[in-house]
N, C-alpha and C. Protein backbone atom coordinates (compact mmCIF):
# COMPACT_ATOMS: atom_id res chain seq x y z
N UNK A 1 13.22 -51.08 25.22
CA UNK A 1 14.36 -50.80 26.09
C UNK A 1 14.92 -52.07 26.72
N UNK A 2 14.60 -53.14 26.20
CA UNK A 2 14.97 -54.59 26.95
C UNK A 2 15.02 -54.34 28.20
N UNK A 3 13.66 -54.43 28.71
CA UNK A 3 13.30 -54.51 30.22
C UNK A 3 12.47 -55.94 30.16
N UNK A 4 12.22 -56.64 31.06
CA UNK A 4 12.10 -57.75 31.98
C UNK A 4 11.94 -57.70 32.58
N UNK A 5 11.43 -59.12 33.48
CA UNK A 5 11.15 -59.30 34.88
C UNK A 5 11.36 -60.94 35.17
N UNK A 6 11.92 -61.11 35.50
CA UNK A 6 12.03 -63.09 35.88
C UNK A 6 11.79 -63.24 36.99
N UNK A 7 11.65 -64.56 37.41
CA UNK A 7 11.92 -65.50 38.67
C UNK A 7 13.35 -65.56 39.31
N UNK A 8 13.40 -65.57 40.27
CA UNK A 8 15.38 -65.36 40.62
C UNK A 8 15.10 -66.92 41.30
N UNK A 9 15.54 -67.74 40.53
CA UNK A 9 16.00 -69.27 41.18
C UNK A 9 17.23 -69.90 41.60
N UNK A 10 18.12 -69.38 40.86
CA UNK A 10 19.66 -69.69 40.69
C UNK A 10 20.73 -69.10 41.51
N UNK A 11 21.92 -69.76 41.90
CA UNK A 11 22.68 -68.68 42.84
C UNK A 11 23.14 -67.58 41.99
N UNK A 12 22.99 -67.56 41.02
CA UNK A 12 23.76 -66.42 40.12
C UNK A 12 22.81 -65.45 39.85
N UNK A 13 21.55 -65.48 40.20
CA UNK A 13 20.64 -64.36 40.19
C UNK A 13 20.13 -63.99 41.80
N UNK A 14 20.66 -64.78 42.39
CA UNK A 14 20.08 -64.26 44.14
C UNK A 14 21.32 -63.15 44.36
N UNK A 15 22.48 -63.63 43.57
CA UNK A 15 23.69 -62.88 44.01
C UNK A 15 23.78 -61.32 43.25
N UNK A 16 23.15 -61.46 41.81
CA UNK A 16 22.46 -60.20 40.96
C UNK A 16 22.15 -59.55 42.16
N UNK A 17 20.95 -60.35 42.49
CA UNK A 17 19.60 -59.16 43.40
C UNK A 17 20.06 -58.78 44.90
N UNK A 18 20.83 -59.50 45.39
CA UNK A 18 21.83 -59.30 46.57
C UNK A 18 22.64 -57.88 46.18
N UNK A 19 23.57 -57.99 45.00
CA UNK A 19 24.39 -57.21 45.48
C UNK A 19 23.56 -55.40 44.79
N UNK A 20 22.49 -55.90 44.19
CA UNK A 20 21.52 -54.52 43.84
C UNK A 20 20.99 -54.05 45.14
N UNK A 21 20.63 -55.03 46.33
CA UNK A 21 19.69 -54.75 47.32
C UNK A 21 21.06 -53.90 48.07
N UNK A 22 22.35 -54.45 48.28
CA UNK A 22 23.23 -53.86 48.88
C UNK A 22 23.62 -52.79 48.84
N UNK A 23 23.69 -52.55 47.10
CA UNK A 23 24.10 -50.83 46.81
C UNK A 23 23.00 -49.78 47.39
N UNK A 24 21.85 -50.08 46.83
CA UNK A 24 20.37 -49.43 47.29
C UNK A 24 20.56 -49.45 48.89
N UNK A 25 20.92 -50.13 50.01
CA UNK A 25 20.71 -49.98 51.20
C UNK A 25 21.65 -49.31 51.55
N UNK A 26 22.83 -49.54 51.31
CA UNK A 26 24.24 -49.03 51.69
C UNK A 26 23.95 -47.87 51.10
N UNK A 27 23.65 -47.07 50.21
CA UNK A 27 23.42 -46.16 49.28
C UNK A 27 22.44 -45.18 50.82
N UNK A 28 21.73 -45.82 51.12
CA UNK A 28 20.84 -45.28 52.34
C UNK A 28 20.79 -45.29 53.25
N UNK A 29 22.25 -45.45 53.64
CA UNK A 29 22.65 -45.98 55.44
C UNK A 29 22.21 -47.02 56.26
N UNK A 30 21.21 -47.78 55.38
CA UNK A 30 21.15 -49.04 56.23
C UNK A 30 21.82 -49.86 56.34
N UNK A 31 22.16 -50.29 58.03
CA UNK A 31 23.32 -51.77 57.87
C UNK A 31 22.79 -53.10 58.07
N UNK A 32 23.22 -53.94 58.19
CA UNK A 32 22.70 -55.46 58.67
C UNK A 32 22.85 -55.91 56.90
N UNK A 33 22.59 -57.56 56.70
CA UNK A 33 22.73 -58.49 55.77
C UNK A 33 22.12 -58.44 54.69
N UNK A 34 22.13 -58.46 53.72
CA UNK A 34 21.14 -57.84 52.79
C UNK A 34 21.47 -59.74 51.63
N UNK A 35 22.03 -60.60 51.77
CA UNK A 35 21.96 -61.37 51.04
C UNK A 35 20.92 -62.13 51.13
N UNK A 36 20.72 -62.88 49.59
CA UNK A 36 19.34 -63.23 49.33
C UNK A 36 19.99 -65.13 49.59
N UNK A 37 18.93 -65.46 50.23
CA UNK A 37 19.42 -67.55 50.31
C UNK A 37 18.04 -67.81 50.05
N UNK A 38 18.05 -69.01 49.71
CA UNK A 38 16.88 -69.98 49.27
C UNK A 38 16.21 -70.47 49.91
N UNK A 39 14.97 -69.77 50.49
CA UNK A 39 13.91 -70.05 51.85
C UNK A 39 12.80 -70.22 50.84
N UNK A 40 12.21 -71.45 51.26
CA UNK A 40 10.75 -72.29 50.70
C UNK A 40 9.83 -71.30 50.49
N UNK A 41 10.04 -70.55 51.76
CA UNK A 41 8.14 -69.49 51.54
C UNK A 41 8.43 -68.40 50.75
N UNK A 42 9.41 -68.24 50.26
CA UNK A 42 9.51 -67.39 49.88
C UNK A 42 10.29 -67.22 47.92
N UNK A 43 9.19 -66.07 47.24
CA UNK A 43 9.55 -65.81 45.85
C UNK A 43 10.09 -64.44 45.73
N UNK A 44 11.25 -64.47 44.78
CA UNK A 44 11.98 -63.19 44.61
C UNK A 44 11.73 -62.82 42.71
N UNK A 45 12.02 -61.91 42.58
CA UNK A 45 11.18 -61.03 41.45
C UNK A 45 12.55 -60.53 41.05
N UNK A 46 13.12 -60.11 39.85
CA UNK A 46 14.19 -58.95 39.46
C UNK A 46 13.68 -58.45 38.07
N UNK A 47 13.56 -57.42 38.50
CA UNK A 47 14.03 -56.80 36.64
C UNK A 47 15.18 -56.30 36.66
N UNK A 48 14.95 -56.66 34.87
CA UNK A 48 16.26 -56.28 34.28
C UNK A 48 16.58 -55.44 33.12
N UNK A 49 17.38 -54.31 33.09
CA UNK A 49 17.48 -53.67 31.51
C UNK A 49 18.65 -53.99 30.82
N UNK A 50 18.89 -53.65 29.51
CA UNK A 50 19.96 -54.73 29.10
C UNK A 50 20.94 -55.69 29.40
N UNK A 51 20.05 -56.39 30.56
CA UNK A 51 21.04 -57.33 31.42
C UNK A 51 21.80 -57.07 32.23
N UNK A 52 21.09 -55.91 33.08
CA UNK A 52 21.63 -55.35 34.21
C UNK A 52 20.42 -55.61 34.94
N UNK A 53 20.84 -55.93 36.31
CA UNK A 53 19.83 -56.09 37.30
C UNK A 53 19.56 -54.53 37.40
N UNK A 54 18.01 -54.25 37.61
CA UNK A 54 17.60 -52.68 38.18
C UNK A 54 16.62 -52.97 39.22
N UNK A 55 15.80 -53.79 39.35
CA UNK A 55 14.97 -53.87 40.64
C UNK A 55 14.79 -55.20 41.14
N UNK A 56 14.38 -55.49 42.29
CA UNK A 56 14.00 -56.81 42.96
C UNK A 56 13.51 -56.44 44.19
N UNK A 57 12.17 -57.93 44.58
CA UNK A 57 11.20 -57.68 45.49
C UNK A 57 11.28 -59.32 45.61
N UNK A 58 11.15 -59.23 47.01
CA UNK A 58 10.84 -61.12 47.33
C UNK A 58 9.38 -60.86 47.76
N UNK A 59 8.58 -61.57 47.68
CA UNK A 59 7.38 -61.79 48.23
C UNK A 59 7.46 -63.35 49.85
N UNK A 60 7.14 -62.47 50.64
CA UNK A 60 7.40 -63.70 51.53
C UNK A 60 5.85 -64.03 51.92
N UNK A 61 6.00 -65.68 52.20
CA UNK A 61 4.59 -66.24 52.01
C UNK A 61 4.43 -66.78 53.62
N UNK A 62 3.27 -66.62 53.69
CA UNK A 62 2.94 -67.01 55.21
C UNK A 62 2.54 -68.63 55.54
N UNK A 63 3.42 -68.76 56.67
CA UNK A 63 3.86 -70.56 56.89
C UNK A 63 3.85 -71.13 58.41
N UNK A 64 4.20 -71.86 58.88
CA UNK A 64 4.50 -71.93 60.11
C UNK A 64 5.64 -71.50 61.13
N UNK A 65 6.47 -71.05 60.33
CA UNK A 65 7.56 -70.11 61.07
C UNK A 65 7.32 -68.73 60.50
N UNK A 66 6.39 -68.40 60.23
CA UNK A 66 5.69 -67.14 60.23
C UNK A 66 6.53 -65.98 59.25
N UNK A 67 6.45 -64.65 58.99
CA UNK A 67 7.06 -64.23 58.23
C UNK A 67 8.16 -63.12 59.21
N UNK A 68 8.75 -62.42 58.40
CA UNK A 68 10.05 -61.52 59.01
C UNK A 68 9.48 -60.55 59.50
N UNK A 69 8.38 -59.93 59.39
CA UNK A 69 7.50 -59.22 60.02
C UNK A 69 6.97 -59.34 61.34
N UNK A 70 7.23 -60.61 62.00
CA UNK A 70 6.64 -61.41 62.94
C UNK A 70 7.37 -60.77 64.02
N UNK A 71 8.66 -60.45 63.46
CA UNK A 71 9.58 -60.01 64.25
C UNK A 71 9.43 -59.15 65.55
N UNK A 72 8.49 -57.56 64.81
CA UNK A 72 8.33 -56.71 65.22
C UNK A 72 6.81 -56.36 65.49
N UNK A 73 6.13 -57.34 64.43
CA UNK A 73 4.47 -57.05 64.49
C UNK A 73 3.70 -58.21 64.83
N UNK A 74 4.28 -59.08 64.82
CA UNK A 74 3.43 -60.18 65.26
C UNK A 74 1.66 -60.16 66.05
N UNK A 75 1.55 -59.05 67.02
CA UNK A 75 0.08 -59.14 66.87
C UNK A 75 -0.40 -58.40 66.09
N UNK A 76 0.10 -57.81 65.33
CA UNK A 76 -0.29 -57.11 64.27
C UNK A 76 -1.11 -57.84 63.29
N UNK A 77 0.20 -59.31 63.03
CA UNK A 77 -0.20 -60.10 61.87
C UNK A 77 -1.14 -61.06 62.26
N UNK A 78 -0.91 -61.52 63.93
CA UNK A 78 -2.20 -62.69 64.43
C UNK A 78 -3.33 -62.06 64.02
N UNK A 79 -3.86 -60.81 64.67
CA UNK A 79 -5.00 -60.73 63.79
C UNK A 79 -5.97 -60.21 62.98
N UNK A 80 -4.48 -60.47 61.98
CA UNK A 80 -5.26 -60.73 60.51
C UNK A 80 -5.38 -62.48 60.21
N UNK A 81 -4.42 -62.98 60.60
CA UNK A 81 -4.70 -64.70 60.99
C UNK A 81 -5.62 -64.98 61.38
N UNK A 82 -6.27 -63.99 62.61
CA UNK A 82 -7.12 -65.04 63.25
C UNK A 82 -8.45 -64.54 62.29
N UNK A 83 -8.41 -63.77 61.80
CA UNK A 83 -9.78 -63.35 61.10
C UNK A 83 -9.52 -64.28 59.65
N UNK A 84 -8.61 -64.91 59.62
CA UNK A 84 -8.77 -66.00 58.56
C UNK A 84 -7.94 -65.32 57.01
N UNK A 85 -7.05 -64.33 57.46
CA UNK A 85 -6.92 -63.69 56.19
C UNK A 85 -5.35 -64.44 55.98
N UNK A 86 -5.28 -65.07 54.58
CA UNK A 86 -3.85 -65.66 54.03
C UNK A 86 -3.37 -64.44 53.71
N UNK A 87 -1.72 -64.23 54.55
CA UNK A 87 -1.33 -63.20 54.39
C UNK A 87 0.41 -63.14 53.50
N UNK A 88 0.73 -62.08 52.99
CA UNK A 88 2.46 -62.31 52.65
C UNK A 88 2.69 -61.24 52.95
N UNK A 89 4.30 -61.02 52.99
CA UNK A 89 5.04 -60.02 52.77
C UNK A 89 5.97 -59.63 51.76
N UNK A 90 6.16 -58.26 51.28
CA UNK A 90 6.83 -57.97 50.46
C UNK A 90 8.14 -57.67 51.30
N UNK A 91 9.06 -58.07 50.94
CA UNK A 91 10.82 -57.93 51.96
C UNK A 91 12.16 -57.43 50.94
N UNK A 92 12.87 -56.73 51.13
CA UNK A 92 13.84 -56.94 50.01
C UNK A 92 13.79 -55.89 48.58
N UNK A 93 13.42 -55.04 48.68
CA UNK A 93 12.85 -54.15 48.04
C UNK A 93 13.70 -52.75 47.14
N UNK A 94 14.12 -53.15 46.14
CA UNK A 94 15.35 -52.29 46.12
C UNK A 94 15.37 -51.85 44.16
N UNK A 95 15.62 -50.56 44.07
CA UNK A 95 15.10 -50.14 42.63
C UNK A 95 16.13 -49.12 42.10
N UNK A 96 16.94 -49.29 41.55
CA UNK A 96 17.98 -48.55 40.95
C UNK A 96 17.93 -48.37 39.13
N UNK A 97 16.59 -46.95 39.11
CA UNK A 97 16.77 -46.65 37.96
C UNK A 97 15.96 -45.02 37.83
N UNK A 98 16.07 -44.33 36.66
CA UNK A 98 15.80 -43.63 36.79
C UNK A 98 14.81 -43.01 35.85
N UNK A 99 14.40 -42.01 35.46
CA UNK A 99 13.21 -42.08 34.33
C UNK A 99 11.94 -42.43 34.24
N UNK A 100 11.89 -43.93 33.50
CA UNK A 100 10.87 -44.46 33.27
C UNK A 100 10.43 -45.38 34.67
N UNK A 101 11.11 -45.12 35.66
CA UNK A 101 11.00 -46.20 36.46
C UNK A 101 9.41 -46.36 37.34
N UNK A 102 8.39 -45.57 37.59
CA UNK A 102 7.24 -45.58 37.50
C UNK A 102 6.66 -46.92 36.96
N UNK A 103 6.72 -46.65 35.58
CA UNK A 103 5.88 -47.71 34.77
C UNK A 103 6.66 -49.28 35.18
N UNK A 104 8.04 -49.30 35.40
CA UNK A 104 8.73 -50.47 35.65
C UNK A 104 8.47 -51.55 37.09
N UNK A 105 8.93 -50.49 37.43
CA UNK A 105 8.28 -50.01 39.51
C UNK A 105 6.66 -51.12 39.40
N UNK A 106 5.76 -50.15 38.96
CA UNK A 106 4.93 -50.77 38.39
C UNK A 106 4.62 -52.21 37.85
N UNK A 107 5.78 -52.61 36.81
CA UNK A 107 5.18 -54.23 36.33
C UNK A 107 6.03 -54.91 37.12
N UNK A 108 7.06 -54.39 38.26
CA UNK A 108 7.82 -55.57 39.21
C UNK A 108 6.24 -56.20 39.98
N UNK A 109 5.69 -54.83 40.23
CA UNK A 109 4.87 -54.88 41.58
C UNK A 109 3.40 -55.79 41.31
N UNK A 110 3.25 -55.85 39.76
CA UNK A 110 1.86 -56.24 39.55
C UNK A 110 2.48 -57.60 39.17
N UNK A 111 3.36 -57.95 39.07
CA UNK A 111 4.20 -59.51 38.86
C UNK A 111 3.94 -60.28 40.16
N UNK A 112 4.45 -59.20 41.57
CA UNK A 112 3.95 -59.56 42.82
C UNK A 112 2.78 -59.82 42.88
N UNK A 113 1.55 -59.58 42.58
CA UNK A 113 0.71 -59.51 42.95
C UNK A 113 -0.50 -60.34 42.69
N UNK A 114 0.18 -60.91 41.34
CA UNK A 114 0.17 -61.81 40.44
C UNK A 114 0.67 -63.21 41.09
N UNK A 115 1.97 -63.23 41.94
CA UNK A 115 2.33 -64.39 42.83
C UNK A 115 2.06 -64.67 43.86
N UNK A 116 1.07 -63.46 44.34
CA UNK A 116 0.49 -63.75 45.75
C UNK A 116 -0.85 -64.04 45.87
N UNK A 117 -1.58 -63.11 44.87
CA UNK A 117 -2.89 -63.64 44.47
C UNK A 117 -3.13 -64.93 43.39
N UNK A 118 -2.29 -65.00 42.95
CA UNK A 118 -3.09 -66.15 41.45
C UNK A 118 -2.34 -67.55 41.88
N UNK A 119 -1.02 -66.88 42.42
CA UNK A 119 -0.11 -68.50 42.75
C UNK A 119 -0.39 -68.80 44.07
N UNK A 120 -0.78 -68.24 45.02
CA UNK A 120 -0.31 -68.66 46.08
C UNK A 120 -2.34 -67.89 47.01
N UNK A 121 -3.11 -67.47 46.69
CA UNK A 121 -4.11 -67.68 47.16
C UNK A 121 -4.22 -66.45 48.21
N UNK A 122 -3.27 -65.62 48.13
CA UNK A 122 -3.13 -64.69 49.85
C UNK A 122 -4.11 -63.06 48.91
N UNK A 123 -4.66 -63.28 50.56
CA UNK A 123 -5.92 -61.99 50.70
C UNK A 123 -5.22 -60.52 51.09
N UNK A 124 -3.59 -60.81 51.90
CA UNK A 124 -3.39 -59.40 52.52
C UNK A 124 -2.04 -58.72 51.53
N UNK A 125 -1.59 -58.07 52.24
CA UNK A 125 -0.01 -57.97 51.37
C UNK A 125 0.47 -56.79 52.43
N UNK A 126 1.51 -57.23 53.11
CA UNK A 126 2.46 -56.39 54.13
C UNK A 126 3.68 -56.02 54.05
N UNK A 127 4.13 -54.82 54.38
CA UNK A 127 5.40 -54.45 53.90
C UNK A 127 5.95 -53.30 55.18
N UNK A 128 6.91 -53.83 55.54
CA UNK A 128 7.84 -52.49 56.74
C UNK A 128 8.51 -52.06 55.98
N UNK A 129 8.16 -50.28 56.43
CA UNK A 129 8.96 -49.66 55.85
C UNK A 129 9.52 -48.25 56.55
N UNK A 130 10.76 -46.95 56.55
CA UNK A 130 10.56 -46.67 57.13
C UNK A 130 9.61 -45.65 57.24
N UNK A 131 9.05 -44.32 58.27
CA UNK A 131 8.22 -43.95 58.25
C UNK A 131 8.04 -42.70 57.18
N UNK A 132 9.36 -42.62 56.95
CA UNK A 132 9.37 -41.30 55.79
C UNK A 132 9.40 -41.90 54.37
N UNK A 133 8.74 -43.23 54.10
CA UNK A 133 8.11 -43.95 52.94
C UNK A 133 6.99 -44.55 53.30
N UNK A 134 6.32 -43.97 54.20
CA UNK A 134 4.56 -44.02 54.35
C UNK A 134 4.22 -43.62 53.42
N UNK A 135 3.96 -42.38 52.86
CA UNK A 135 3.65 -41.88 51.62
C UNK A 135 3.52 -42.42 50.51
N UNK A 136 4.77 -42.78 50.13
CA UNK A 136 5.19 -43.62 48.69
C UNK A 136 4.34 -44.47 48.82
N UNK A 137 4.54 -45.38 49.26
CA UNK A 137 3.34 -46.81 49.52
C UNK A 137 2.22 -46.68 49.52
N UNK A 138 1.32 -45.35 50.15
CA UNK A 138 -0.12 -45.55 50.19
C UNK A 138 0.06 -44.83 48.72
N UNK A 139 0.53 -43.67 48.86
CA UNK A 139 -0.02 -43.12 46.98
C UNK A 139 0.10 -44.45 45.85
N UNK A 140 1.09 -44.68 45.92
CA UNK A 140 1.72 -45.72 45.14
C UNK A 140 0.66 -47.28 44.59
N UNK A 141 0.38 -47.15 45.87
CA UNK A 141 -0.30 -48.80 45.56
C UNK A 141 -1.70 -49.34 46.51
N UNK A 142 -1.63 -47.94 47.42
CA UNK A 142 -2.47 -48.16 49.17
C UNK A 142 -2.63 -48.54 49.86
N UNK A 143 -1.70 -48.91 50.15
CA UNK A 143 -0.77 -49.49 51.46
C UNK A 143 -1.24 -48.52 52.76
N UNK A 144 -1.86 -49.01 53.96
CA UNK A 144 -2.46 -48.49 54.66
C UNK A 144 -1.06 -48.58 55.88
N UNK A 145 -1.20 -47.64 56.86
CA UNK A 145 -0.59 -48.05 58.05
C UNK A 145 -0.90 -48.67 59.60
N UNK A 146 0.01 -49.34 59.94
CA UNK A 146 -0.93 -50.15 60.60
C UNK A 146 -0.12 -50.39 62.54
N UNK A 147 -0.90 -49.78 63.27
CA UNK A 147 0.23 -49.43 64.29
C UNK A 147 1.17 -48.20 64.22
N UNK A 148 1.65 -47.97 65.39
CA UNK A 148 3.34 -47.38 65.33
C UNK A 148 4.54 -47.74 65.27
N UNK A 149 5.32 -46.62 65.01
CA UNK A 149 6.40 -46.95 64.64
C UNK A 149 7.37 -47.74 65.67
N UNK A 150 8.03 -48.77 65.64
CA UNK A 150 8.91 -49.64 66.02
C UNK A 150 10.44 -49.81 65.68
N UNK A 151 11.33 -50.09 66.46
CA UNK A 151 12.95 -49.70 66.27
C UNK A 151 13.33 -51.20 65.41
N UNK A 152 13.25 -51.04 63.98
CA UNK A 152 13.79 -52.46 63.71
C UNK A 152 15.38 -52.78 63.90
N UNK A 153 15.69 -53.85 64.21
CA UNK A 153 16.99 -54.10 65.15
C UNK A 153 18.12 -54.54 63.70
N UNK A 154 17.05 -55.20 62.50
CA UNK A 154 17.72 -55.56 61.38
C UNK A 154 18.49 -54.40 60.17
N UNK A 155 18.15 -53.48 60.47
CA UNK A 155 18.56 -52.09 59.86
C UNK A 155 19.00 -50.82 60.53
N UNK A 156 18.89 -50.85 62.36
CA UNK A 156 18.76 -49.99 63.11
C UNK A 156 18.14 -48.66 62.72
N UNK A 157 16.96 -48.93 62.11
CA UNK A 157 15.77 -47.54 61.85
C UNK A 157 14.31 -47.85 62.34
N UNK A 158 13.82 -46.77 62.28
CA UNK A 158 12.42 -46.92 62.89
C UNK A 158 11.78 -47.66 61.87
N UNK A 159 10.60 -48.87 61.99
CA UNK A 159 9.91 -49.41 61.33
C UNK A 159 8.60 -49.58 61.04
N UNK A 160 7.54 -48.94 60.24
CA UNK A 160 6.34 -49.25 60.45
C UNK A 160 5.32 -50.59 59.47
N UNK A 161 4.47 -50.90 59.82
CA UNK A 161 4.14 -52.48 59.22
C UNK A 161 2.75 -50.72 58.45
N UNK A 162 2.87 -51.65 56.64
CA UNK A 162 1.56 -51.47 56.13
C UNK A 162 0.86 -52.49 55.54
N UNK A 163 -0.08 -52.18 55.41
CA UNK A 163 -1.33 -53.02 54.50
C UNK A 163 -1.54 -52.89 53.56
N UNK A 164 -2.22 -53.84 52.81
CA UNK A 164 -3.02 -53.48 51.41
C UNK A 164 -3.58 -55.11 51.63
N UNK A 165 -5.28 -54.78 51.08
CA UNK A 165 -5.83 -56.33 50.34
C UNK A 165 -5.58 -56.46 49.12
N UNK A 166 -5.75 -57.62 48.72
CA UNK A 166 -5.21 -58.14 47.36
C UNK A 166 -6.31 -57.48 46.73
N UNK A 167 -7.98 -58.06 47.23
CA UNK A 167 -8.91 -57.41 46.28
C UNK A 167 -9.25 -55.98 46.01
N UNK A 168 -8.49 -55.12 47.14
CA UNK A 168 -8.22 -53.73 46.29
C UNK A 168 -7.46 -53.54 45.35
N UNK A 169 -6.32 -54.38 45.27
CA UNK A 169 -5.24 -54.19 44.08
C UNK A 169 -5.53 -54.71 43.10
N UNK A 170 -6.35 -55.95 43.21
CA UNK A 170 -7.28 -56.33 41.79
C UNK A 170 -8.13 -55.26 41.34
N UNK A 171 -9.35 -54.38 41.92
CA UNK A 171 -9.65 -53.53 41.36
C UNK A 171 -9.30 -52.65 40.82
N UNK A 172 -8.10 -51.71 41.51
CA UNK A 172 -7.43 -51.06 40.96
C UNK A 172 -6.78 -51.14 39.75
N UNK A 173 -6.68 -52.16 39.04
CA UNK A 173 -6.31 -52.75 38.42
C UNK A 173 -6.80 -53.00 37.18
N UNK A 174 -8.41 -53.38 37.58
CA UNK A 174 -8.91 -53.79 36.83
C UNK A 174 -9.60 -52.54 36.09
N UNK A 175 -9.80 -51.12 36.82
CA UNK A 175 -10.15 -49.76 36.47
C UNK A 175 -9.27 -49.07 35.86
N UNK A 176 -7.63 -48.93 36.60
CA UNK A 176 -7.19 -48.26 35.90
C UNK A 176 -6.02 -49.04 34.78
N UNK A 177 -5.57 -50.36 35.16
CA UNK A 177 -4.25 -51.07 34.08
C UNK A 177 -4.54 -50.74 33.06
N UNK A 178 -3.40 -50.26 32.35
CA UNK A 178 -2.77 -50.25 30.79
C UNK A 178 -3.17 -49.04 30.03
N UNK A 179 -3.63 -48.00 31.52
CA UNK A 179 -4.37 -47.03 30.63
C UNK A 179 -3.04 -45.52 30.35
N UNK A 180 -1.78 -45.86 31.38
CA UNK A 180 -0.62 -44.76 31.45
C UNK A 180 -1.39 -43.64 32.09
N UNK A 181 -0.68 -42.12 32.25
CA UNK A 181 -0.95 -40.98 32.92
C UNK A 181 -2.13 -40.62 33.14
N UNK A 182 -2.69 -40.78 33.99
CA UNK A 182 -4.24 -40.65 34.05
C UNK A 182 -4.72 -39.22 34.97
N UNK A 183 -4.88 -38.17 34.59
CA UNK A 183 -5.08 -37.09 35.12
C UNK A 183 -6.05 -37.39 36.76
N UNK A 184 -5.51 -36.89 37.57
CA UNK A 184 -5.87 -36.83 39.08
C UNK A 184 -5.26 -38.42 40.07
N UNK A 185 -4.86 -38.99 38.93
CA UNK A 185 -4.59 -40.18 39.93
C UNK A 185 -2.92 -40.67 40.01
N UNK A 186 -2.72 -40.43 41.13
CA UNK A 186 -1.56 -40.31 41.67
C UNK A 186 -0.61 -42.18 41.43
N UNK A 187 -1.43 -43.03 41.62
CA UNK A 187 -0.94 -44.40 42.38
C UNK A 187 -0.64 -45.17 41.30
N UNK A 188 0.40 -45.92 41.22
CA UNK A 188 0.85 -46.69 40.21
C UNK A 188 -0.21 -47.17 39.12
N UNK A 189 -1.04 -47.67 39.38
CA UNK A 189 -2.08 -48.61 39.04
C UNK A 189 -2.53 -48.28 37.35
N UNK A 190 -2.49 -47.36 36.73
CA UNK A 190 -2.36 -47.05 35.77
C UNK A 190 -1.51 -47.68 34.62
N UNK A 191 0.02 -48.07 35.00
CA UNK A 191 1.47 -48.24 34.96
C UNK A 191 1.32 -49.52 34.99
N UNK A 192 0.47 -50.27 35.60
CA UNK A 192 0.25 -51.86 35.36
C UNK A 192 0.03 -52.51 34.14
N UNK A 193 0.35 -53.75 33.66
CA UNK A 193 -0.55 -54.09 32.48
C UNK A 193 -2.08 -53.74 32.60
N UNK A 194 -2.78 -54.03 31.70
CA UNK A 194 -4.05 -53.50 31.38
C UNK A 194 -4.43 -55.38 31.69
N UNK A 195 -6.54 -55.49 31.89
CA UNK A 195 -6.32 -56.29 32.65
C UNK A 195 -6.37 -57.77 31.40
N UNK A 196 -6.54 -57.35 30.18
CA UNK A 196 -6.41 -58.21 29.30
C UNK A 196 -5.08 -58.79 29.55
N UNK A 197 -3.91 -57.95 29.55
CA UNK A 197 -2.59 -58.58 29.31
C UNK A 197 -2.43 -59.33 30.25
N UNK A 198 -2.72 -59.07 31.64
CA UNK A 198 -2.99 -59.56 33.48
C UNK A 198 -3.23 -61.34 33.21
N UNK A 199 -4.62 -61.14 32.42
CA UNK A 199 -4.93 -62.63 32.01
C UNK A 199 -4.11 -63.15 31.56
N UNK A 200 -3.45 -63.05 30.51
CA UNK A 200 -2.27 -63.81 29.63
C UNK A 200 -1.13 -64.32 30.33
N UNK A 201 -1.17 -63.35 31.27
CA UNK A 201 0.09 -63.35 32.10
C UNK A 201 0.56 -64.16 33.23
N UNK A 202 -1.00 -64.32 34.18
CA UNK A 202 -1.37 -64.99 34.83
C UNK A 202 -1.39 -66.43 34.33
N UNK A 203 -1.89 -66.44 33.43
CA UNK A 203 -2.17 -68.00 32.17
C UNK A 203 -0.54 -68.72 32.48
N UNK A 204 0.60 -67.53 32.29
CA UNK A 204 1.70 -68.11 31.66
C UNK A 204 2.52 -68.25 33.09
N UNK A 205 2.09 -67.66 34.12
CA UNK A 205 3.04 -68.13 35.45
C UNK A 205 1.99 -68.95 36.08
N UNK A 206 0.72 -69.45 36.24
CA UNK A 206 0.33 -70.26 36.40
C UNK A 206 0.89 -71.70 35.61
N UNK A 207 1.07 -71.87 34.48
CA UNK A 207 1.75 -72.68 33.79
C UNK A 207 3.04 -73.28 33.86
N UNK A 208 3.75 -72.28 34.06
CA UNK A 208 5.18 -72.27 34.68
C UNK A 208 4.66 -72.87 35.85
N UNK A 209 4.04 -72.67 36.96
CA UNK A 209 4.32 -73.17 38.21
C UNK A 209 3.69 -74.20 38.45
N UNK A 210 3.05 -75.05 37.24
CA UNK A 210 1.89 -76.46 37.10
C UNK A 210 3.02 -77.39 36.47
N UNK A 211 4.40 -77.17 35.68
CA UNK A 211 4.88 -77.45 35.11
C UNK A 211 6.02 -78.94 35.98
């Protein structure tokens, strides 16, 4: 089905994943800025089907001006800092397809996970969202919740911060990738590459980013 997944480096692919994140938000009544600019800590993800943008996820990396999360959760995130845990966030999150999008959904997310664990060394993985996509997230991937809900000022909706460790998503991973519909189990993890392909994969964006 010429599906993909790249690196968004260029202004002509921030502006792709910009104006996908826009329809998807606007599409859902959220207002505030949705354009993507070129911040250091941070990596953006798109897939694509015949050369149409359909999904994108930035992974934001934790630095000294801290992440966008800081905003609203900040002791939330100190401590997991202070307990020593390298943390990111997922920001930017936007998926316009229909069908197969599970399994797709899927290899955006294990691409992430792949840039936070293999490139970049981080133990946590955080994501606001609002509270009537608690669900999605923990079935999905297990994303825990963390606190209450909070008025984010950047979307004017309620906001809640979740969790996940990396080394649960490696296991998960490593049990269920590449295996498709797996009777009783609800959460993406299935829908991932399998963990042979993981290696290869890892091999080849490690490479890319030694380059």
């Amino acid at each position: 089905m010429d599906f993909g997944i790249r690196l968004v480096d260029t202004p002509t692919g921030r502006n792709e994943a910009s104006m996908l994140i826009h329809r998807m938000y606007s599409w859902r009544g959220f207002t505030g800025n949705h354009a993507l600019t070129p911040v250091a800590n941070r990596v953006t993800l798109m897939a694509s089907q015949r050369g149409e943008a359909v999904g994108t996820l930035s992974v934001g990396l934790d630095c000294p001006e801290g992440l966008l999360a800081d905003e609203l959760f900040k002791p939330q995130l100190d401590a997991y800092r202070a307990k020593g845990g390298r943390i990111c966030e997922i920001i930017k999150f936007a998926f316009d397809m229909a069908g197969n999008s599970k399994q797709y959904q899927a290899a955006l997310f294990h691409l992430a996970v792949i840039t936070a664990r293999d490139v970049h060394q981080r133990t946590h993985m955080f994501i606001e969202v609002q509270p009537r996509h608690r669900a999605f997230f923990d079935n999905a991937l297990g994303f825990k919740q963390i606190g209450e809900p909070v008025l984010n000022p950047r979307v004017n909706v309620q906001g809640i911060l979740m969790c996940v460790e990396l080394s649960y998503m490696t296991e998960q991973i490593q049990r269920y990738g590449g295996k498709g519909a797996t009777p009783g189990v609800r959460s993406f993890y299935p829908f991932f590459f399998s963990p042979r392909e993981e290696i290869g994969i890892v091999n080849r964006v490690l490479n890319m980013t030694h380059d």
